[in-house]
Protein backbone atom coordinates (compact mmCIF):
# COMPACT_ATOMS: atom_id res chain seq x y z
CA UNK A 1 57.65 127.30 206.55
CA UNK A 2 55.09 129.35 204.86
CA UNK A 3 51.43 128.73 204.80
CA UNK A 4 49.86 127.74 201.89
CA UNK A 5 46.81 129.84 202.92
CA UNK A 6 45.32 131.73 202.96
CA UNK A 7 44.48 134.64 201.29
CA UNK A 8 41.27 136.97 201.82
CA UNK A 9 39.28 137.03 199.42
CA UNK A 10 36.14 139.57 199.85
CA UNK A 11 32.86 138.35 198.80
CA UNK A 12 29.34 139.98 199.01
CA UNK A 13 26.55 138.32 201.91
CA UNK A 14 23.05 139.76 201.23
CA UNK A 15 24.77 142.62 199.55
CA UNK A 16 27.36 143.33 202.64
CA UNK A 17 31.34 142.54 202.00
CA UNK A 18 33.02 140.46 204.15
CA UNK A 19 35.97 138.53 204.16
CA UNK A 20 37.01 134.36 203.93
CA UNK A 21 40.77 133.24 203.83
CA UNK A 22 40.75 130.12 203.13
CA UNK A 23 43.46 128.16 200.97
CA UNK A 24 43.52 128.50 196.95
CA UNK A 25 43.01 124.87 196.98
CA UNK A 26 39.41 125.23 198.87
CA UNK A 27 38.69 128.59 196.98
CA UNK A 28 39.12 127.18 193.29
CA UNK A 29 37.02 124.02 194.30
CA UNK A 30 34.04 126.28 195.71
CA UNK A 31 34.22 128.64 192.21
CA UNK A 32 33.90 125.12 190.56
CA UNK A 33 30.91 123.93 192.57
CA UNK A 34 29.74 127.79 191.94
CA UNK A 35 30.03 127.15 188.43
CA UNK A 36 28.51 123.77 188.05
CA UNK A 37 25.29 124.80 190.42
CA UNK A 38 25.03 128.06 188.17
CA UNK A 39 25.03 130.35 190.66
CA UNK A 40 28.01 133.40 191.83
CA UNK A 41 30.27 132.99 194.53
CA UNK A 42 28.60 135.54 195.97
CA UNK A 43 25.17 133.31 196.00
CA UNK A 44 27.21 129.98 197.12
CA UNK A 45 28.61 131.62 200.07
CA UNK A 46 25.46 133.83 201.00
CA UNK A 47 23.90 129.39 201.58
CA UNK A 48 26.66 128.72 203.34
CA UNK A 49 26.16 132.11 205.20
CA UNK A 50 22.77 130.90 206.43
CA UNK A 51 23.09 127.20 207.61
CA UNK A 52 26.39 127.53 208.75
CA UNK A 53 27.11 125.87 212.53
CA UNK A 54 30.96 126.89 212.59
CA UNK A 55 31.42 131.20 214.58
CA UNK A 56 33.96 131.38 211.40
CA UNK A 57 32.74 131.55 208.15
CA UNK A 58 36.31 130.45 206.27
CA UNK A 59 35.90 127.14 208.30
CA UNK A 60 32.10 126.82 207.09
CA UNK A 61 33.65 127.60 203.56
CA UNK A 62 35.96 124.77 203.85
CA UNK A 63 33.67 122.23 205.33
CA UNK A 64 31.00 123.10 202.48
CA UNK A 65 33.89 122.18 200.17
CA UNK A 66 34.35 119.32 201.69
CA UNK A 67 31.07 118.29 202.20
CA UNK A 68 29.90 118.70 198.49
CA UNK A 69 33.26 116.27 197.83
CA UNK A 70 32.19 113.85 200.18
CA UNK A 71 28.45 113.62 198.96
CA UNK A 72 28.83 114.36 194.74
CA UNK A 73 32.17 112.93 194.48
CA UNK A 74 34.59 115.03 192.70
CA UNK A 75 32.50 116.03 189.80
CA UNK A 76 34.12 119.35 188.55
CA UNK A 77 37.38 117.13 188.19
CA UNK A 78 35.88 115.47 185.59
CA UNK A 79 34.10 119.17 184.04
CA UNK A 80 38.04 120.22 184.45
CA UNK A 81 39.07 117.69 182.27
CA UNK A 82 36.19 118.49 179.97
CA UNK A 83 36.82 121.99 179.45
CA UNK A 84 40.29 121.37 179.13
CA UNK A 85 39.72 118.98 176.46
CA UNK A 86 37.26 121.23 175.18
CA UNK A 87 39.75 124.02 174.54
CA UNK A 88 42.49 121.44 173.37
CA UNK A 89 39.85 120.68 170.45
CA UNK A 90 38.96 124.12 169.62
CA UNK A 91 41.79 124.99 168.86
CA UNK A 92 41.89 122.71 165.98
CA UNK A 93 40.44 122.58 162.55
CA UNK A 94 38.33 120.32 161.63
CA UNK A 95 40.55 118.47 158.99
CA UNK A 96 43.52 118.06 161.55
CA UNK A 97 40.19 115.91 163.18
CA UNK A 98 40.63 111.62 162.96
CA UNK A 99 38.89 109.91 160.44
């Protein structure tokens, strides 16, 4: 059976490139969270960089995923939803709008 992993993924720490593999699941979710705190993946994974308690830095990656689910919910779900809604409506003109 193959893995649903894990790809590497290269990412900048403090300016150096390393690499995470983690699974696309985890990787989209931290781009969200990236996106909704405003800041790169780059800058995202630099935090995780420092306080990290895990040797690996994938596994820190996944647990700050986790983590941010545990403690915020699942808010980009709901920013998903929004931007997908978002582009749904722009794409329409404003008399195809209801009443």
């Amino acid at each position: 059976m193959k893995s649903p992993v894990i790809k590497k993924r290269t990412v900048k720490i403090d300016g150096h490139k390393t690499s995470v593999s983690v699974e696309d699941a985890f990787w989209n979710d931290l781009k969200e969270i990236a996106y909704l705190q405003r800041m790169t993946l780059s800058m995202v994974v630099t935090e995780i960089d420092k306080v990290r308690q895990q040797a690996n830095l994938s596994s820190a990656v996944r647990l700050f995923v986790l983590e941010q689910i545990h403690r915020h919910g699942n808010p980009w779900q709901y920013s998903r939803a929004r931007n997908s809604r978002v582009r749904k409506f722009s794409k329409i003109s404003d008399d195809q709008l209801p009443g």
